[in-house]
C-alpha atoms as a PDB file:
ATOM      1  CA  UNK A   1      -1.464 -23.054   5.399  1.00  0.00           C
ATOM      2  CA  UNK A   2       0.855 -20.907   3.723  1.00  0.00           C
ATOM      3  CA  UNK A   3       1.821 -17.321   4.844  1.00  0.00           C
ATOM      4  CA  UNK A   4       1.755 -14.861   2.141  1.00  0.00           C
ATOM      5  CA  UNK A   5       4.039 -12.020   1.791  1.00  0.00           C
ATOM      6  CA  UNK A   6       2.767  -8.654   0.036  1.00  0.00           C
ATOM      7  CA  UNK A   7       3.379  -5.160   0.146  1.00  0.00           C
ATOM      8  CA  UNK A   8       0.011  -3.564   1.369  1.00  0.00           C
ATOM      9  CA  UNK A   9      -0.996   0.285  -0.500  1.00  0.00           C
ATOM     10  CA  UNK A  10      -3.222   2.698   0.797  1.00  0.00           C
ATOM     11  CA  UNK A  11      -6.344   1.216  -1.202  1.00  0.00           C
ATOM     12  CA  UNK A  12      -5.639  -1.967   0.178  1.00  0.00           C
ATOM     13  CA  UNK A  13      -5.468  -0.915   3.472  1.00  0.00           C
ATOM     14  CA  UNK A  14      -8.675   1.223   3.584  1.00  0.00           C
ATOM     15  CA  UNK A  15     -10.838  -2.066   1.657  1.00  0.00           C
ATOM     16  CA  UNK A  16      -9.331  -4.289   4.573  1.00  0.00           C
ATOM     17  CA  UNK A  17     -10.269  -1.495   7.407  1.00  0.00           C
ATOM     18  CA  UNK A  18     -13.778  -1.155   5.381  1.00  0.00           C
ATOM     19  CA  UNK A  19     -14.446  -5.212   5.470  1.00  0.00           C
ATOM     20  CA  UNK A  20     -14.556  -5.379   1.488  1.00  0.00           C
ATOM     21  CA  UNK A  21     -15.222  -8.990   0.851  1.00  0.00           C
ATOM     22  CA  UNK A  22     -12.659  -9.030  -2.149  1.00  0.00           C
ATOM     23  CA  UNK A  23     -10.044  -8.271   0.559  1.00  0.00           C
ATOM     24  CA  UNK A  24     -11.098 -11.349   2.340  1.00  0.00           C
ATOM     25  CA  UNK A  25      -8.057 -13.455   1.391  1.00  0.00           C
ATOM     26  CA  UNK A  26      -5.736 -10.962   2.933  1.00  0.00           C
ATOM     27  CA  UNK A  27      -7.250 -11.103   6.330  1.00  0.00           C
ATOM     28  CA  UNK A  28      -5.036 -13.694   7.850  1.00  0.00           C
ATOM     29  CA  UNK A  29      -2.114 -15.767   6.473  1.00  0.00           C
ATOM     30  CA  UNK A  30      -0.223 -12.535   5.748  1.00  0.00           C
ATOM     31  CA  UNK A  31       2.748 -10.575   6.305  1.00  0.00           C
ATOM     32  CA  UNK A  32       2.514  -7.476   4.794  1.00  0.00           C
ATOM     33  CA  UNK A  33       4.737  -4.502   4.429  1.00  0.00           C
ATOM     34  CA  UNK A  34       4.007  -0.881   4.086  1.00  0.00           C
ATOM     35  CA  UNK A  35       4.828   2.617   4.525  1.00  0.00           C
ATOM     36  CA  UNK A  36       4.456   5.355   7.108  1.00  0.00           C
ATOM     37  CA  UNK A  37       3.483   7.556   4.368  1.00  0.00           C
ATOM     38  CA  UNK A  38       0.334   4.770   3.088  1.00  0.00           C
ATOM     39  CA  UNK A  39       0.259   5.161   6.652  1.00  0.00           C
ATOM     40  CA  UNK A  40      -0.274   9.039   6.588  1.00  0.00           C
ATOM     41  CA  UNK A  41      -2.668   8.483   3.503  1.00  0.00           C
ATOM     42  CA  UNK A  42      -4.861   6.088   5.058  1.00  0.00           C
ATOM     43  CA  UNK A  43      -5.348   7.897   8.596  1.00  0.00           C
ATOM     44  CA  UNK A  44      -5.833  11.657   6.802  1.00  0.00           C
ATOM     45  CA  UNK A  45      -9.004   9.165   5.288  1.00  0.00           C
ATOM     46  CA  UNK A  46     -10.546   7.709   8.301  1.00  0.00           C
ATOM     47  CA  UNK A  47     -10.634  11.481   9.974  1.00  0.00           C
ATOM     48  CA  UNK A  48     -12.210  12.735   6.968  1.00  0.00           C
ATOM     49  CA  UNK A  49     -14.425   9.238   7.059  1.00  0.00           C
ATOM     50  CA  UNK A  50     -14.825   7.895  10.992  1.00  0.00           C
ATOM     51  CA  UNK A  51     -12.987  10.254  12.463  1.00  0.00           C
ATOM     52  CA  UNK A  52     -10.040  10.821  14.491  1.00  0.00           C
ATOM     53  CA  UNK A  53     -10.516   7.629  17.174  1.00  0.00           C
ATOM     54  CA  UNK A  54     -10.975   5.491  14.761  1.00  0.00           C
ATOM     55  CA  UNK A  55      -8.333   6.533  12.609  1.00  0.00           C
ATOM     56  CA  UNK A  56      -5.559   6.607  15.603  1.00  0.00           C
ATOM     57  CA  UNK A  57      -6.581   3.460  16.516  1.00  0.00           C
ATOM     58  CA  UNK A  58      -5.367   1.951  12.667  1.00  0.00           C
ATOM     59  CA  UNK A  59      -2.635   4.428  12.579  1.00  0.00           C
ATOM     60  CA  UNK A  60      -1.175   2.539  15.840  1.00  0.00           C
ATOM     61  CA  UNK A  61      -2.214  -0.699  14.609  1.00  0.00           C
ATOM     62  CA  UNK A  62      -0.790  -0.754  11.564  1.00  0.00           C
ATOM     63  CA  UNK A  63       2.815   1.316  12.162  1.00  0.00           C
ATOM     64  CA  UNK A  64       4.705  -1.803  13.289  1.00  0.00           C
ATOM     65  CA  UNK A  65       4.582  -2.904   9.693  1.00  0.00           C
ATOM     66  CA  UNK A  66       5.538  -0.133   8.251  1.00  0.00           C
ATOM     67  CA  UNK A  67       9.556   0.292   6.414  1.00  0.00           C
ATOM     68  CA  UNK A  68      11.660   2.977   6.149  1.00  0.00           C
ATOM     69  CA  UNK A  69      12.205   4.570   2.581  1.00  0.00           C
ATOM     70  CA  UNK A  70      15.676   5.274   1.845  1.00  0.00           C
ATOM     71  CA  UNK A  71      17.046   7.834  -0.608  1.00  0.00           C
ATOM     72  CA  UNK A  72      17.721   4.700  -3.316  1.00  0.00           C
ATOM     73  CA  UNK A  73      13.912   4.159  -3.258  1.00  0.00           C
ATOM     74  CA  UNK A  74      13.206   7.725  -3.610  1.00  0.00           C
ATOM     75  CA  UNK A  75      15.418   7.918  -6.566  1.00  0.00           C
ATOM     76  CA  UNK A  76      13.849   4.620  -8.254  1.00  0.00           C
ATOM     77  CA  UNK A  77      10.268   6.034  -7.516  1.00  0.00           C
ATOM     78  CA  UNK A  78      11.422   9.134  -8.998  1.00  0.00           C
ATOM     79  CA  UNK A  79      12.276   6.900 -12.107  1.00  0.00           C
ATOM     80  CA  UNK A  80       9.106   5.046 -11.977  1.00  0.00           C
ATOM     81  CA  UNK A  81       6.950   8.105 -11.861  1.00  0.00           C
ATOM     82  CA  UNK A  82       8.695   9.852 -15.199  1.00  0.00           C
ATOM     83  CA  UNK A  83       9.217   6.508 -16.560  1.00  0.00           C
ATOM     84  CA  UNK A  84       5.005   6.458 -15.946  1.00  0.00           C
ATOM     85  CA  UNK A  85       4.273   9.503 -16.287  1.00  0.00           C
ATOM     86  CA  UNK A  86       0.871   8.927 -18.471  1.00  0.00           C
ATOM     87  CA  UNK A  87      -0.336   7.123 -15.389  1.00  0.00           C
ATOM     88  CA  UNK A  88      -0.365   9.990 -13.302  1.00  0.00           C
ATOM     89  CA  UNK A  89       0.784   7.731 -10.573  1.00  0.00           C
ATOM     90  CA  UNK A  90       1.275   9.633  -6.851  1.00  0.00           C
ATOM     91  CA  UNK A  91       4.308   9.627  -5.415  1.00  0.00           C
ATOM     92  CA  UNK A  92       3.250   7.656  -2.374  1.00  0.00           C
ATOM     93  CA  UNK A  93       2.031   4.540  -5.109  1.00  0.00           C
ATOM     94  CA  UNK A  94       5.406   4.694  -6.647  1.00  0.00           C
ATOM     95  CA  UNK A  95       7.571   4.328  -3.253  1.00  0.00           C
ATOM     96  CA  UNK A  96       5.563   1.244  -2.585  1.00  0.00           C
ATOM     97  CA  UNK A  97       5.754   0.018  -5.598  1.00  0.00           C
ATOM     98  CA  UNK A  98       9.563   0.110  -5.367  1.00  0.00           C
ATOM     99  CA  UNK A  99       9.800  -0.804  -1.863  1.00  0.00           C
ATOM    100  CA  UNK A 100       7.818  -4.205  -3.303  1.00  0.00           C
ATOM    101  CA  UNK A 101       9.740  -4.837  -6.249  1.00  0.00           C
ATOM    102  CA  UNK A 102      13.052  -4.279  -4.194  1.00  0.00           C
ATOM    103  CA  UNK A 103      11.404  -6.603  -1.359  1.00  0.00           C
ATOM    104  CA  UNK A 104      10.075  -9.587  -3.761  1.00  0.00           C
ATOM    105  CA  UNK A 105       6.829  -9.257  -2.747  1.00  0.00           C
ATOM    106  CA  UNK A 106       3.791  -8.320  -4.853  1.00  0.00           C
ATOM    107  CA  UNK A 107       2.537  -4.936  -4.624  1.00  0.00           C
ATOM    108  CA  UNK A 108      -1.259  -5.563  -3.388  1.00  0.00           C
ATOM    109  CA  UNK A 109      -3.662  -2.636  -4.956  1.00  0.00           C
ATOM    110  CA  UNK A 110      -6.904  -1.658  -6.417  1.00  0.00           C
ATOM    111  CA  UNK A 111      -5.672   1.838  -8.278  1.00  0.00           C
ATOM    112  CA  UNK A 112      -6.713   1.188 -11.301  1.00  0.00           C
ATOM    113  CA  UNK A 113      -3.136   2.443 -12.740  1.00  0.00           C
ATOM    114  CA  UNK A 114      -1.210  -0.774 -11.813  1.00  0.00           C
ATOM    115  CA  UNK A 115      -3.624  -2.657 -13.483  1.00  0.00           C
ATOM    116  CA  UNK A 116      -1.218  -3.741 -16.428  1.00  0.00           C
ATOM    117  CA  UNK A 117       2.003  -3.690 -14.547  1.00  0.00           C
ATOM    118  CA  UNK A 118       3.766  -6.483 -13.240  1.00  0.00           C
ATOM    119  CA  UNK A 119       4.740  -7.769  -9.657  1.00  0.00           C
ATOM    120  CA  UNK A 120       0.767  -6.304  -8.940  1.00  0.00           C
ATOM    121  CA  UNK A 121      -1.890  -8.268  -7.436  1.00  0.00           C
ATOM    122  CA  UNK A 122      -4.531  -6.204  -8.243  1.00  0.00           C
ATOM    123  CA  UNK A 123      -8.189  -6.380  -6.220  1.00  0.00           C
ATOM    124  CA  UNK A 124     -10.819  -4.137  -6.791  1.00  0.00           C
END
């Protein structure tokens, strides 16, 4: 089977943690990238959600996939984000993005503002 390769956002993350069945295919067969600030995102969520246990315990899970941003990303996601700026994208969304373009992965997502764009695989 073959092993996909995607760049995981803070939606996706929280759908996989909440067993949404349109996140299925991303259960296994992957390596996935990420962020410590989707990171940050996602366990400031589960406190508010299932609180803090359960939100270390995905925090600690999850932080060996997470990459560093350097200041080249920043600067791109910068771009991105003026570039976008009628998206109203967050600043978080358009490191990723970056960090997935720059990787040649797909950026996996279900914010409805990456609908449209490309290198997105976009799950609801």
């Amino acid at each position: 089977m073959e092993i996909r390769k995607l760049f995981f956002d803070t939606y996706a993350l929280l759908e996989i943690i909440k067993g949404s069945q349109n996140y299925d295919p991303y259960r296994e067969n992957m390596v996935f990238l990420t962020t410590k600030l989707n990171l940050m995102e996602m366990h400031y969520v589960l406190l508010r959600t299932v609180g803090k246990e359960e939100a270390d315990k995905h925090y600690e899970w999850l932080v060996d996939f997470s990459v560093e941003v350097d200041d080249e990303v920043i600067k791109a996601a910068n771009d991105l984000k003026l570039f976008l700026k009628d998206k109203n994208l967050s600043y978080i969304d358009c490191i990723g993005y970056i960090i997935a373009k720059t990787a040649g992965v797909k950026f996996l997502t279900g914010d409805r503002q990456f609908k449209d764009l490309e290198n997105v695989e976009f799950v609801k």
